[in-house]
PDB file of N, CA and C in Angstrom:
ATOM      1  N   UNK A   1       0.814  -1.179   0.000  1.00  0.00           N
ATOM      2  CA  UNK A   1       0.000   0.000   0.000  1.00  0.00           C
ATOM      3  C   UNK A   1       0.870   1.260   0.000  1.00  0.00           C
ATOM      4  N   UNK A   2       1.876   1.108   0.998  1.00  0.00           N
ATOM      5  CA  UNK A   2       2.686   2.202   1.048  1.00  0.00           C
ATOM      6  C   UNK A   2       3.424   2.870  -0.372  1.00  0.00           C
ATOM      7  N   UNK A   3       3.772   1.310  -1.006  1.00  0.00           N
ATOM      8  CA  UNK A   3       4.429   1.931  -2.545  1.00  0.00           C
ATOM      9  C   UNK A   3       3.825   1.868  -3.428  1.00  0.00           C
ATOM     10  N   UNK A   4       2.252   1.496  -3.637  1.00  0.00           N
ATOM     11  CA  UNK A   4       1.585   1.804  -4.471  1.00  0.00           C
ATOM     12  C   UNK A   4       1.209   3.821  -4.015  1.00  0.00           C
ATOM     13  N   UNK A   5       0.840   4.288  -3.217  1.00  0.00           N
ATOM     14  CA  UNK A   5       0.794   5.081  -2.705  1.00  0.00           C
ATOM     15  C   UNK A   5       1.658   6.441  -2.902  1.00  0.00           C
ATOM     16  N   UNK A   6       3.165   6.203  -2.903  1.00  0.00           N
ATOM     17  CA  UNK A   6       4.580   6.798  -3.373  1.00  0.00           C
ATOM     18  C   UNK A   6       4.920   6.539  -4.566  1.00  0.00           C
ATOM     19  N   UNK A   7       4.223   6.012  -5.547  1.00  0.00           N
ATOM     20  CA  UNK A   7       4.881   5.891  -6.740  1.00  0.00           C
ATOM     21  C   UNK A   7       4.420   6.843  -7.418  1.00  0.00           C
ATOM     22  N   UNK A   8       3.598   7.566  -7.788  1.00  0.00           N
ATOM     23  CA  UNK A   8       3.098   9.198  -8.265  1.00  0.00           C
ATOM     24  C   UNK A   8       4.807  10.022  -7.580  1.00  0.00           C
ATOM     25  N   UNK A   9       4.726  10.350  -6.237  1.00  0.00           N
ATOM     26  CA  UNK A   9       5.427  11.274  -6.039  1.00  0.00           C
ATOM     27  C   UNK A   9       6.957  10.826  -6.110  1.00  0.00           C
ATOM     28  N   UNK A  10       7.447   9.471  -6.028  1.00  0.00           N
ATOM     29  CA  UNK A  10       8.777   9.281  -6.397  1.00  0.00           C
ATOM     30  C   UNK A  10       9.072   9.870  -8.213  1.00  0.00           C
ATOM     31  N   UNK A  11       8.356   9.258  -8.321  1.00  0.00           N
ATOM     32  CA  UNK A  11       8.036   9.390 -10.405  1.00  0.00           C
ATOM     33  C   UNK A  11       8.845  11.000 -10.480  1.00  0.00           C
ATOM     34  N   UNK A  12       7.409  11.815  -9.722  1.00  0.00           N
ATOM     35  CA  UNK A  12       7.788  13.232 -10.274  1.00  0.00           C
ATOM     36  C   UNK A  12       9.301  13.704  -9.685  1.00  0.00           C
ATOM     37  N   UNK A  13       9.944  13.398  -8.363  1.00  0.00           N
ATOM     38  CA  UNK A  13      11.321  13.154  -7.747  1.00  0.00           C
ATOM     39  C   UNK A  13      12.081  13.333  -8.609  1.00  0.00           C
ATOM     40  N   UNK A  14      11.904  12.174  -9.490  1.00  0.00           N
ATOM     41  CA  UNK A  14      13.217  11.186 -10.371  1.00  0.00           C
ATOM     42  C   UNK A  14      13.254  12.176 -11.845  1.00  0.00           C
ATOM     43  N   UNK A  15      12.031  12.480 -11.913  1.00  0.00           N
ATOM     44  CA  UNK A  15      11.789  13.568 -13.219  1.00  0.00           C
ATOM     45  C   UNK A  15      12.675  14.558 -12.795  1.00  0.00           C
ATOM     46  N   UNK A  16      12.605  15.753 -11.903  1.00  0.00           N
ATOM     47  CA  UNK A  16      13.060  16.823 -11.433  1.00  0.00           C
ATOM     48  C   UNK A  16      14.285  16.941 -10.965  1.00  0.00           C
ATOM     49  N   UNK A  17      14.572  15.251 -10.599  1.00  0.00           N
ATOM     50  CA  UNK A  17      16.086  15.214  -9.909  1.00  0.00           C
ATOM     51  C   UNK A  17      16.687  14.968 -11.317  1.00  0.00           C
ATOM     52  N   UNK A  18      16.534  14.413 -12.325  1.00  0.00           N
ATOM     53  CA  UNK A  18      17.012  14.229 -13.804  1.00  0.00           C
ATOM     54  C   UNK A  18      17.355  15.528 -14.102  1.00  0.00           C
ATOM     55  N   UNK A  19      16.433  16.664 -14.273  1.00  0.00           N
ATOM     56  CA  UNK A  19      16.800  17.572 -15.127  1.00  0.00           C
ATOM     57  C   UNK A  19      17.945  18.791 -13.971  1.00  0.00           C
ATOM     58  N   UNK A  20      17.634  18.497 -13.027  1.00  0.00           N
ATOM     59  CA  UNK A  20      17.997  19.942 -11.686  1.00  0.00           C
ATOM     60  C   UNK A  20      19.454  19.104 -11.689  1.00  0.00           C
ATOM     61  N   UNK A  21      19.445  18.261 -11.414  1.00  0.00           N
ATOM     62  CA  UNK A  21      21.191  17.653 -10.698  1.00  0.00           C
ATOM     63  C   UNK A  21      22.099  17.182 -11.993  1.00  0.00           C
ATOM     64  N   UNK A  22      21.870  17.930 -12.708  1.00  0.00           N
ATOM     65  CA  UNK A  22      22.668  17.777 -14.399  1.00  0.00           C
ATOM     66  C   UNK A  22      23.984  18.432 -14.001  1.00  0.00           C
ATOM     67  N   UNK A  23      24.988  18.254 -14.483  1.00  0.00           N
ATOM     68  CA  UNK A  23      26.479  19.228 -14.191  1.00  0.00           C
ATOM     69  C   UNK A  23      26.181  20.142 -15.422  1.00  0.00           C
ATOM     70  N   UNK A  24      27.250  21.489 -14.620  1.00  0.00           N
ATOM     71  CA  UNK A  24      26.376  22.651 -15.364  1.00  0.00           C
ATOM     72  C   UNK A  24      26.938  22.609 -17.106  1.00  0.00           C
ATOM     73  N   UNK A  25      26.971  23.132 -18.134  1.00  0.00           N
ATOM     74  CA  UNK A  25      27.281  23.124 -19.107  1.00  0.00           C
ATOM     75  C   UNK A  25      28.586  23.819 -19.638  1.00  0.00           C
ATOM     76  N   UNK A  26      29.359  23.636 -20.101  1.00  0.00           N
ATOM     77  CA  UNK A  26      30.537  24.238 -20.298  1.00  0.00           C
ATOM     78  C   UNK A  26      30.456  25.836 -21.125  1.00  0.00           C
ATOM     79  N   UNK A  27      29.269  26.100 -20.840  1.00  0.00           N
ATOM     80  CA  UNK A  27      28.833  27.738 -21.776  1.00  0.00           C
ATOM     81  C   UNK A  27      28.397  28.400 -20.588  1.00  0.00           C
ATOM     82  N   UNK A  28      28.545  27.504 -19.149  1.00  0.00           N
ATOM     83  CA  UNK A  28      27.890  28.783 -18.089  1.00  0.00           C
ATOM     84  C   UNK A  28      29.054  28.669 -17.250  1.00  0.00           C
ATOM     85  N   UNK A  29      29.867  27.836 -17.483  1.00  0.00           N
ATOM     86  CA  UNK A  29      31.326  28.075 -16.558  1.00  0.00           C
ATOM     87  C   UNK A  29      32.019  29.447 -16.684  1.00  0.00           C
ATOM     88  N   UNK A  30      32.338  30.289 -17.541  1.00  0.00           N
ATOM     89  CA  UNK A  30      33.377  31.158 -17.943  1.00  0.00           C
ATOM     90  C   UNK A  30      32.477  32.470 -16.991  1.00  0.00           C
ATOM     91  N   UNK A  31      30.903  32.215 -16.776  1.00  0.00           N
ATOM     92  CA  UNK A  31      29.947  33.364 -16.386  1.00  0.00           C
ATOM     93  C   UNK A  31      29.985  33.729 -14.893  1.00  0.00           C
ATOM     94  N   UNK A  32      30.470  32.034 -14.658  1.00  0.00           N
ATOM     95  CA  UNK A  32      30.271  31.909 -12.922  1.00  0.00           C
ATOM     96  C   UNK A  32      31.452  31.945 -12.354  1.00  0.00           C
ATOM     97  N   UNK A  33      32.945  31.896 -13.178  1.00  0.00           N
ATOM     98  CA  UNK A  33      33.643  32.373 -12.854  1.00  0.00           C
ATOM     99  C   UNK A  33      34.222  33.939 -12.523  1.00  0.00           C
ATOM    100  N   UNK A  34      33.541  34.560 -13.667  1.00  0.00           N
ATOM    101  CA  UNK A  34      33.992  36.060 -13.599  1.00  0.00           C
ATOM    102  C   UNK A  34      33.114  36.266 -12.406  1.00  0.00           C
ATOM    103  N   UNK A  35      31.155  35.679 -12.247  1.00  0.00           N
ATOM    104  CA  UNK A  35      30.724  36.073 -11.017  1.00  0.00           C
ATOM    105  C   UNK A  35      31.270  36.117 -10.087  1.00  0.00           C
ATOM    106  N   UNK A  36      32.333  34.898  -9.781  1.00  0.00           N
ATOM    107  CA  UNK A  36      32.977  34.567  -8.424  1.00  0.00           C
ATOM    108  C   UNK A  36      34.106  35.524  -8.080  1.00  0.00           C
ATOM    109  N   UNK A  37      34.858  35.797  -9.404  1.00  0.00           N
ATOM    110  CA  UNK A  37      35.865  36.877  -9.413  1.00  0.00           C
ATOM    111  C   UNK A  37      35.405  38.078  -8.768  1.00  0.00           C
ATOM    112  N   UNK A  38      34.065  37.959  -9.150  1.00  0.00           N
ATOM    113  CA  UNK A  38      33.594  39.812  -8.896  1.00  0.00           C
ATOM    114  C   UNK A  38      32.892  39.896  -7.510  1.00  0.00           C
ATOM    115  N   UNK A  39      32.488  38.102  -6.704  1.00  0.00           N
ATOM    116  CA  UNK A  39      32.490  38.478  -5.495  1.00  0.00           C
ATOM    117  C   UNK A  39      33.882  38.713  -4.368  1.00  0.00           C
ATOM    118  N   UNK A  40      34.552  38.151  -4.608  1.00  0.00           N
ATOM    119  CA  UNK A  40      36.326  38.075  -4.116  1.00  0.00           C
ATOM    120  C   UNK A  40      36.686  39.905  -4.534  1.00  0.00           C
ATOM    121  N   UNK A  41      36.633  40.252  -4.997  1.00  0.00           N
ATOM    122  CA  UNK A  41      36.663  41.226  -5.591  1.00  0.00           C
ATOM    123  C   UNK A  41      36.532  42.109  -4.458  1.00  0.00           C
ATOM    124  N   UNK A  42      34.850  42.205  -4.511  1.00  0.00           N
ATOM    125  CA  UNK A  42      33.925  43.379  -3.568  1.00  0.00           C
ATOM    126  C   UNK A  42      34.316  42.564  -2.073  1.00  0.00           C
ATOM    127  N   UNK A  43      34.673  41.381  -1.656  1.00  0.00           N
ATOM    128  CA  UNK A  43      34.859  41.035  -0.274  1.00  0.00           C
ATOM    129  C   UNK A  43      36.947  41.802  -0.522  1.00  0.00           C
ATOM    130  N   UNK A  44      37.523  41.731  -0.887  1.00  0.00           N
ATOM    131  CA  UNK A  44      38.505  42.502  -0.876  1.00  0.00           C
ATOM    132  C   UNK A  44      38.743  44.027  -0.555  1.00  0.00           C
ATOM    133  N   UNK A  45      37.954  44.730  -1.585  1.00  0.00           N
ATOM    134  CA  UNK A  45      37.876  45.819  -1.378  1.00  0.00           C
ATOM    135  C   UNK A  45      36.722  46.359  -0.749  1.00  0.00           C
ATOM    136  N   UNK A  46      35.958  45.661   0.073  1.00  0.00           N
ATOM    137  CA  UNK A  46      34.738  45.556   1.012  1.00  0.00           C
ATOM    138  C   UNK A  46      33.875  46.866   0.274  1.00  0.00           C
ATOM    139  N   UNK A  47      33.682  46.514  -0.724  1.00  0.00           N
ATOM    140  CA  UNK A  47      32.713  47.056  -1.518  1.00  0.00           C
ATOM    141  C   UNK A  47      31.254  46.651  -1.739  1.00  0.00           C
ATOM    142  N   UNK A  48      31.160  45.420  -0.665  1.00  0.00           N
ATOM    143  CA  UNK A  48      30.038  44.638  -0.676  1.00  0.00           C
ATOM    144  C   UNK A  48      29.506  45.210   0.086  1.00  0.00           C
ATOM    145  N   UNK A  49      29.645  46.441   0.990  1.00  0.00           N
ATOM    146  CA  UNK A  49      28.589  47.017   1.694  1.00  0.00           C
ATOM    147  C   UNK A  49      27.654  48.148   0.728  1.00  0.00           C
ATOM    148  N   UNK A  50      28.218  48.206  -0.364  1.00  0.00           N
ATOM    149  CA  UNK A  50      27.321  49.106  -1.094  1.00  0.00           C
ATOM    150  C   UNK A  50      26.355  48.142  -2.233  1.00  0.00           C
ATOM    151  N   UNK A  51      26.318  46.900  -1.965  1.00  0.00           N
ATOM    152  CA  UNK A  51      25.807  46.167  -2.599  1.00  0.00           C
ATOM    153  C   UNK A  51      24.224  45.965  -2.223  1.00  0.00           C
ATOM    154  N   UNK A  52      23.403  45.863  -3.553  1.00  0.00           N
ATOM    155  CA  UNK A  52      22.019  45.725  -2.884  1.00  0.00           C
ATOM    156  C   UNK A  52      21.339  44.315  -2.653  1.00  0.00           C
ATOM    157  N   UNK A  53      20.315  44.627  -1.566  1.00  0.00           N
ATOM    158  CA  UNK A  53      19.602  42.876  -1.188  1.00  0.00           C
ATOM    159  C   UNK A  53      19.578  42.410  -1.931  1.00  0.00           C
ATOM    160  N   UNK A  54      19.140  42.591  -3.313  1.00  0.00           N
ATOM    161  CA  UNK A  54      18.626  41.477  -4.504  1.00  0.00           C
ATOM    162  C   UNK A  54      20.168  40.490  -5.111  1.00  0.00           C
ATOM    163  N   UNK A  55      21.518  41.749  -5.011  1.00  0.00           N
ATOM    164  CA  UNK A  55      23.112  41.401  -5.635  1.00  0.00           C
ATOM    165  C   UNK A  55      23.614  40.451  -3.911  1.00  0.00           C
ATOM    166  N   UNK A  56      23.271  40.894  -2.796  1.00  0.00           N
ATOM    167  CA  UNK A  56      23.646  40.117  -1.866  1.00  0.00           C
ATOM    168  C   UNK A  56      22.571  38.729  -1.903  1.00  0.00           C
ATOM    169  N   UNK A  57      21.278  38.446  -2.028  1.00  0.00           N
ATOM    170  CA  UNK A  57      21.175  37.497  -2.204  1.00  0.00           C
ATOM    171  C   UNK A  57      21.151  36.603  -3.132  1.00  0.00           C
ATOM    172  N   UNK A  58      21.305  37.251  -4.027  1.00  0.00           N
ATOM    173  CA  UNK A  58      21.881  36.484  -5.551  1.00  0.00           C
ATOM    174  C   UNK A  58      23.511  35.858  -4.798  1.00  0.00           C
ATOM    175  N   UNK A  59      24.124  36.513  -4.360  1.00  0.00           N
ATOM    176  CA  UNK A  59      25.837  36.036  -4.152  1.00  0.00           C
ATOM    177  C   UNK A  59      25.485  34.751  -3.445  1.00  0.00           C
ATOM    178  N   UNK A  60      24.603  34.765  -2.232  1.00  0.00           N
ATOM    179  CA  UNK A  60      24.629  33.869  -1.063  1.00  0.00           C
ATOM    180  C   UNK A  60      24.201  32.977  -1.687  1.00  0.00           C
ATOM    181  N   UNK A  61      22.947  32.606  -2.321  1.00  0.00           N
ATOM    182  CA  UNK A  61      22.403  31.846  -3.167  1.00  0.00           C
ATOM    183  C   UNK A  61      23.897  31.127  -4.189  1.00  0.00           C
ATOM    184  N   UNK A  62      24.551  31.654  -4.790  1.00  0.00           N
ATOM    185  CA  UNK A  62      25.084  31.230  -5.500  1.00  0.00           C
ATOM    186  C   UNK A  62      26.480  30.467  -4.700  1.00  0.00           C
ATOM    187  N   UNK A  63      26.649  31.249  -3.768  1.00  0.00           N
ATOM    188  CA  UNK A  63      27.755  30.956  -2.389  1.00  0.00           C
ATOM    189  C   UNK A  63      27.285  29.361  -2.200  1.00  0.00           C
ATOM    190  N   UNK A  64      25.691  29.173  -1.953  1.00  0.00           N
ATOM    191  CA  UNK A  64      24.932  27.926  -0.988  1.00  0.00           C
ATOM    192  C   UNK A  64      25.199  26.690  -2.526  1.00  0.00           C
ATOM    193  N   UNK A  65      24.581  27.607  -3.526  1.00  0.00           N
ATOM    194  CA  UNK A  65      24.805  25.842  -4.670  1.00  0.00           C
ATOM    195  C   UNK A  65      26.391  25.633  -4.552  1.00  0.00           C
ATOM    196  N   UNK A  66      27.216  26.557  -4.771  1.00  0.00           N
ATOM    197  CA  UNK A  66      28.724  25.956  -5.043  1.00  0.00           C
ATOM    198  C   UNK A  66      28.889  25.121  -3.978  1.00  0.00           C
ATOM    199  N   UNK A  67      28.661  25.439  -2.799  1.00  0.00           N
ATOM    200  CA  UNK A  67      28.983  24.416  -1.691  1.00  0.00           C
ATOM    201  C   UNK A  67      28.497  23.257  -1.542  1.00  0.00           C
ATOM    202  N   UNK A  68      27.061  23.193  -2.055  1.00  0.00           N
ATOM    203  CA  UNK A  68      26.410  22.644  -2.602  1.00  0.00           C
ATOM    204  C   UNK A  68      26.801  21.502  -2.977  1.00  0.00           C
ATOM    205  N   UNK A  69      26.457  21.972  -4.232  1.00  0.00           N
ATOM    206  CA  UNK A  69      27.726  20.961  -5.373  1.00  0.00           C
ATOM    207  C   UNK A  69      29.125  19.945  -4.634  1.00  0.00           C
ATOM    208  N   UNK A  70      29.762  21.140  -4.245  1.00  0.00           N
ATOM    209  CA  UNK A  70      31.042  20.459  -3.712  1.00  0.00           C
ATOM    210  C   UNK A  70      30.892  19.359  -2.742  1.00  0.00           C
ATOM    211  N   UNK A  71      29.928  19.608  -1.610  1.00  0.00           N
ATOM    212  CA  UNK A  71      29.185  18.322  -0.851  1.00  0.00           C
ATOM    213  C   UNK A  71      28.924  17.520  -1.917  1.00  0.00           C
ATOM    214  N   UNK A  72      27.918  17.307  -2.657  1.00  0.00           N
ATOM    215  CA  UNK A  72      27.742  16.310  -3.510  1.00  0.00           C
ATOM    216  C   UNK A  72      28.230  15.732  -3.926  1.00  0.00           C
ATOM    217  N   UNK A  73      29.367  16.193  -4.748  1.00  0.00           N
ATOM    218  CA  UNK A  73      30.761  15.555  -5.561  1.00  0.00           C
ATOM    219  C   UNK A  73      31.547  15.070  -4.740  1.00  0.00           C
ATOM    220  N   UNK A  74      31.682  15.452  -3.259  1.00  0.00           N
ATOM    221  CA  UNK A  74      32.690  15.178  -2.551  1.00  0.00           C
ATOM    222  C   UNK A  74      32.227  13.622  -1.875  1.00  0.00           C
ATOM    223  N   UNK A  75      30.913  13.188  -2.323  1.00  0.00           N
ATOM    224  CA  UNK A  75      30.774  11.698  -1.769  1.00  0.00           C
ATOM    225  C   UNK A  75      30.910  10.541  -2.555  1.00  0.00           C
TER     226      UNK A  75
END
């Protein structure tokens, strides 16, 4: 009963985990590097205090997948 029950919502899981947990494409690497450059950057020259909520949580966000990632890969 239980896995007749879970098989709808594993299904859609396995769909979403297919397309979301893809490694990224070699046309968005060169983008997320200069991003990363340009946060190292503003934490250097602590220019990140003139930065706005939407550019600080875009960074953190992007801060949380890299680490992300790196957990993942790292098992």
């Amino acid at each position: 009963m239980l896995l007749t029950y879970s098989k709808p919502g594993l299904a859609t899981f396995w769909h979403y985990a297919k397309v979301k947990l893809i490694p990224p494409a070699s046309a968005v690497i060169p983008t997320a590097i200069q991003s990363l450059k340009k946060v190292v950057n503003n934490v250097q020259t602590s220019s990140f205090k003139q930065l706005t909520i939407k550019e600080t949580l875009l960074n953190s966000l992007m801060a949380i997948e890299v680490c992300g990632c790196g957990f993942t890969l790292a098992r």
